[in-house]
N, C-alpha and C. Protein backbone atom coordinates (compact mmCIF):
# COMPACT_ATOMS: atom_id res chain seq x y z
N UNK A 1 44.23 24.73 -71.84
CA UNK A 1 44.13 25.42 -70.58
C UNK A 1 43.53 24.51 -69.52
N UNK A 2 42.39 24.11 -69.95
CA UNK A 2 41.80 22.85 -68.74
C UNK A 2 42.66 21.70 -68.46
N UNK A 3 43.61 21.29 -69.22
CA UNK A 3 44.39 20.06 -69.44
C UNK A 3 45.29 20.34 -68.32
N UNK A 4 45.82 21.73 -68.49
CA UNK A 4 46.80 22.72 -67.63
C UNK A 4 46.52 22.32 -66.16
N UNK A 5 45.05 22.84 -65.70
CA UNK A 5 44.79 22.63 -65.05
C UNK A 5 44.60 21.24 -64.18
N UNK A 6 44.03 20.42 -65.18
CA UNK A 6 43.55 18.58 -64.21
C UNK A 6 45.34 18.65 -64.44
N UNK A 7 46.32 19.03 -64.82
CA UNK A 7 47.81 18.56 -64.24
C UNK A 7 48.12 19.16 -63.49
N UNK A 8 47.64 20.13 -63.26
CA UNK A 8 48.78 20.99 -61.87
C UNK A 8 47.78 20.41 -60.80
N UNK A 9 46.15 19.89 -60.78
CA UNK A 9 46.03 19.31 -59.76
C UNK A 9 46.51 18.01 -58.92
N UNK A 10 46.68 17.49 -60.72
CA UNK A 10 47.37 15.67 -60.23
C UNK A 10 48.62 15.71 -59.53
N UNK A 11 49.58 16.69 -59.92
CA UNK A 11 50.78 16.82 -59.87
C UNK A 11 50.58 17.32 -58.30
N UNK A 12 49.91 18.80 -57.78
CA UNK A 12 49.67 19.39 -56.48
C UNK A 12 49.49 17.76 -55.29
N UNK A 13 48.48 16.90 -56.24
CA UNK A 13 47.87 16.04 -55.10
C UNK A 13 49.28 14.90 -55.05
N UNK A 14 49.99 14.63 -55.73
CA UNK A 14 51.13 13.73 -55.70
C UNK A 14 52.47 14.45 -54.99
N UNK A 15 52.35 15.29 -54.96
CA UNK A 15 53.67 16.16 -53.76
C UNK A 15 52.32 16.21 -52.71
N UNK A 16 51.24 16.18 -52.49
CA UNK A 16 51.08 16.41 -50.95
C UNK A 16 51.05 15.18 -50.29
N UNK A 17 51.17 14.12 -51.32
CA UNK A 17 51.15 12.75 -51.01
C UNK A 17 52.51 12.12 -50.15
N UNK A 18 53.24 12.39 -51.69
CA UNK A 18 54.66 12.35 -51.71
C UNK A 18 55.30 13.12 -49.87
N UNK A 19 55.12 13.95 -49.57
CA UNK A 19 55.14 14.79 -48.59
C UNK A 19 55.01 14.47 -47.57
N UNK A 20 53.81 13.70 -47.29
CA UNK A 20 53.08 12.85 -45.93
C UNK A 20 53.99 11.77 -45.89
N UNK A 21 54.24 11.09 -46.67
CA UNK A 21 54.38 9.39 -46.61
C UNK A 21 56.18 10.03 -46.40
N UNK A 22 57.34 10.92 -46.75
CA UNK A 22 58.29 11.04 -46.68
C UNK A 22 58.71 11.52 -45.50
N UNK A 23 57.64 12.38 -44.84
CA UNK A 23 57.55 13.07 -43.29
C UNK A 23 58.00 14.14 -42.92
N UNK A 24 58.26 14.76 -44.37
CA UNK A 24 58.22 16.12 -44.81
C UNK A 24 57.19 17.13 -43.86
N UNK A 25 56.21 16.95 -43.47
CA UNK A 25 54.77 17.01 -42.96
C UNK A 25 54.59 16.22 -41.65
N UNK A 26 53.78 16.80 -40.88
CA UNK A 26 52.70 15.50 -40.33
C UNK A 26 51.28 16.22 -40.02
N UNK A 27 50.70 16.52 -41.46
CA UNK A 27 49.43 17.27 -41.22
C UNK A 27 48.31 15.67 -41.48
N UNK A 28 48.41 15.26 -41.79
CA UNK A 28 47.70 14.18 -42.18
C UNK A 28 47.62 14.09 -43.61
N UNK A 29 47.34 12.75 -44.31
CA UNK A 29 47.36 12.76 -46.30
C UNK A 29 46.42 13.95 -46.55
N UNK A 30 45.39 13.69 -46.41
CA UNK A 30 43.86 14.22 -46.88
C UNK A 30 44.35 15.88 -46.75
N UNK A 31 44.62 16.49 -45.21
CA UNK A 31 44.85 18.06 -45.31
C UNK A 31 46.26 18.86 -46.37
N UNK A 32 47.15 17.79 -45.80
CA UNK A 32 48.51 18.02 -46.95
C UNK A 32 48.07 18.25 -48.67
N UNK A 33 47.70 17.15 -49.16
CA UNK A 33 46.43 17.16 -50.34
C UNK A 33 46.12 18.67 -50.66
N UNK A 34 45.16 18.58 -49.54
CA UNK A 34 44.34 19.81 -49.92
C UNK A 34 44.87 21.25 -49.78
N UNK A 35 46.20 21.38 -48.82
CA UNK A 35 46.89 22.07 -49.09
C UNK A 35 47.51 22.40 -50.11
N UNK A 36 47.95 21.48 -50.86
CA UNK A 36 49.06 21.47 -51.78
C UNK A 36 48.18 21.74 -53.31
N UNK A 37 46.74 21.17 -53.07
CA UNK A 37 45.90 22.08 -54.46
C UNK A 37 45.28 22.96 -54.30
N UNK A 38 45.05 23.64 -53.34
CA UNK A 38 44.74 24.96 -52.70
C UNK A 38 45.86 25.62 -53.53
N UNK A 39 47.05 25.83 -53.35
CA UNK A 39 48.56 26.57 -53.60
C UNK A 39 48.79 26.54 -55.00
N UNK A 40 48.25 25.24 -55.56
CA UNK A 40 48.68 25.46 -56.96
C UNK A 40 47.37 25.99 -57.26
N UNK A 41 46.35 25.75 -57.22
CA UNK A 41 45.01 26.72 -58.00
C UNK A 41 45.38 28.25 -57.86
N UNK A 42 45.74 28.17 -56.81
CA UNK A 42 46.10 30.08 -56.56
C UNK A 42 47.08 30.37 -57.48
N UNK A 43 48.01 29.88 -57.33
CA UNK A 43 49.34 30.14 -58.56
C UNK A 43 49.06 29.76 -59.88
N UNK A 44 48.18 28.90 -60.08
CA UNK A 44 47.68 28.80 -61.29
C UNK A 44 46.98 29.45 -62.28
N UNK A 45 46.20 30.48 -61.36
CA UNK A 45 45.30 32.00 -61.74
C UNK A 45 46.02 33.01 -61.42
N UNK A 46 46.97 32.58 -60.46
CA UNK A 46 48.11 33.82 -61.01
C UNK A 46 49.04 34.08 -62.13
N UNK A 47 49.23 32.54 -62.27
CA UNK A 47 49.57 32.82 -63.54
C UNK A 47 49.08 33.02 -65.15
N UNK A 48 47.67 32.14 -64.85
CA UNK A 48 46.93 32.97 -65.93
C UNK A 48 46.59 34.81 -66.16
N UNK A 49 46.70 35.17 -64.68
CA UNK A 49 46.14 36.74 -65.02
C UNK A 49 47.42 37.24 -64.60
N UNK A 50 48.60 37.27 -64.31
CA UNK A 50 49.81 38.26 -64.74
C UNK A 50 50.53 37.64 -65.23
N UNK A 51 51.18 36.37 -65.39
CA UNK A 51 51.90 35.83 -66.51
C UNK A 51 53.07 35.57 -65.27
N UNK A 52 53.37 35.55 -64.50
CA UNK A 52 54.06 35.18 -63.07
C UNK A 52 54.36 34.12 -62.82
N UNK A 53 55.69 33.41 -62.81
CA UNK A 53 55.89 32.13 -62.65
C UNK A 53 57.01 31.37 -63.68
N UNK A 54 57.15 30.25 -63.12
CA UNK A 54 58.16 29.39 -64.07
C UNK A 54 57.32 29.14 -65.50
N UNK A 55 58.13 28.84 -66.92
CA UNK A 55 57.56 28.57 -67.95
C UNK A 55 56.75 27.37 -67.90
N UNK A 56 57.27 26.07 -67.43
CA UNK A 56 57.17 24.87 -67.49
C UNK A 56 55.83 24.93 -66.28
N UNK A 57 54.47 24.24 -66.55
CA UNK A 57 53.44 24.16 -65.70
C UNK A 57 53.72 23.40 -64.71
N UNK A 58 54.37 22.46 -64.55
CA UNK A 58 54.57 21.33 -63.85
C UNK A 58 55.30 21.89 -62.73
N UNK A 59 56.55 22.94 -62.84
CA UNK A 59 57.19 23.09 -61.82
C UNK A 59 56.50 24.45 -61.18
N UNK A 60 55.50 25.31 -62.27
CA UNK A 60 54.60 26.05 -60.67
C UNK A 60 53.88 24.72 -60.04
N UNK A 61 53.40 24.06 -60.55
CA UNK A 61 52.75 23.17 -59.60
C UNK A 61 53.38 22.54 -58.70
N UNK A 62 54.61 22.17 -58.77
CA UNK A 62 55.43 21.62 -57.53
C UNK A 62 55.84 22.46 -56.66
N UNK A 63 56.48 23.96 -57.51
CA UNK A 63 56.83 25.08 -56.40
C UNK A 63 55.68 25.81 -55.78
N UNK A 64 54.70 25.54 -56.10
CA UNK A 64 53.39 26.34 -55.26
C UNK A 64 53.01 25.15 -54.20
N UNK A 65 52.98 23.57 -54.50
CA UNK A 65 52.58 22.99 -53.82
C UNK A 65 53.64 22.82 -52.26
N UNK A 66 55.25 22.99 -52.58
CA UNK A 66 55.82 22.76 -51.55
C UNK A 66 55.65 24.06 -50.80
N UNK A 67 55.55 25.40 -51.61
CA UNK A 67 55.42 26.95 -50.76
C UNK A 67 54.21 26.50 -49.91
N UNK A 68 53.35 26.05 -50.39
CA UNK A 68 51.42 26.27 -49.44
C UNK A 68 51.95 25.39 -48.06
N UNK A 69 52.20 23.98 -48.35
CA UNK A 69 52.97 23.77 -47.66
C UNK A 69 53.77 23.67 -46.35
N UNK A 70 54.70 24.79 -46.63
CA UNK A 70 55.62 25.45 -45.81
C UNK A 70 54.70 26.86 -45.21
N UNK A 71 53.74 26.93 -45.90
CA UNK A 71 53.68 28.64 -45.00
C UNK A 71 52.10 28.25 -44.47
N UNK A 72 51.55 27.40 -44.95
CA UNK A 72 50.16 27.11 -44.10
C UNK A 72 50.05 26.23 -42.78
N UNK A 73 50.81 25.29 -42.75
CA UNK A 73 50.73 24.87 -41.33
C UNK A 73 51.78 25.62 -40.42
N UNK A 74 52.29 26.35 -40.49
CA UNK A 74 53.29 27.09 -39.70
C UNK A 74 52.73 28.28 -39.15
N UNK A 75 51.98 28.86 -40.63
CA UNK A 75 51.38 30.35 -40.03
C UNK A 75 50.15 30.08 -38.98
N UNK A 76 49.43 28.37 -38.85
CA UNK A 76 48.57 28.43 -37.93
C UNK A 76 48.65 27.87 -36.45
N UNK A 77 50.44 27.21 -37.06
CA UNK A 77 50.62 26.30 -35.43
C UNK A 77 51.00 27.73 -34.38
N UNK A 78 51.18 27.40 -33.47
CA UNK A 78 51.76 28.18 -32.08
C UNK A 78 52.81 28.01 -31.63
């Protein structure tokens, strides 16, 4: 379970990376980052407490990291 976890963070922090440097983004590395393991920790305890989500850990961690993503700098720009 902890193992689970230090991967969906490595994995969260390498798509928010991946993300910046492709220009996917232009929140800056550091906020993209922290976006993108923000999204998977949440989906990650979601999926521990209802069972919600893809089988494979790796791809909630990529599909939570590109959702946070997409709906956090949008829902705050103007």
């Amino acid at each position: 379970m902890y193992m689970t976890l230090m991967g969906t963070v490595v994995i969260a922090g390498i798509v928010g990376y991946a993300s910046e440097r492709s220009g996917f983004t232009q929140n800056g590395i550091i906020p993209s980052i922290i976006i993108c393991i923000g999204g998977a920790f949440l989906f990650y305890f979601v999926r521990v407490m209802f069972g919600i989500g893809f089988h494979s850990a790796g791809m909630n961690a990529i599909a939570s990291s590109i959702g946070a993503l997409i709906i956090v700098p949008f829902h705050w720009r103007k």
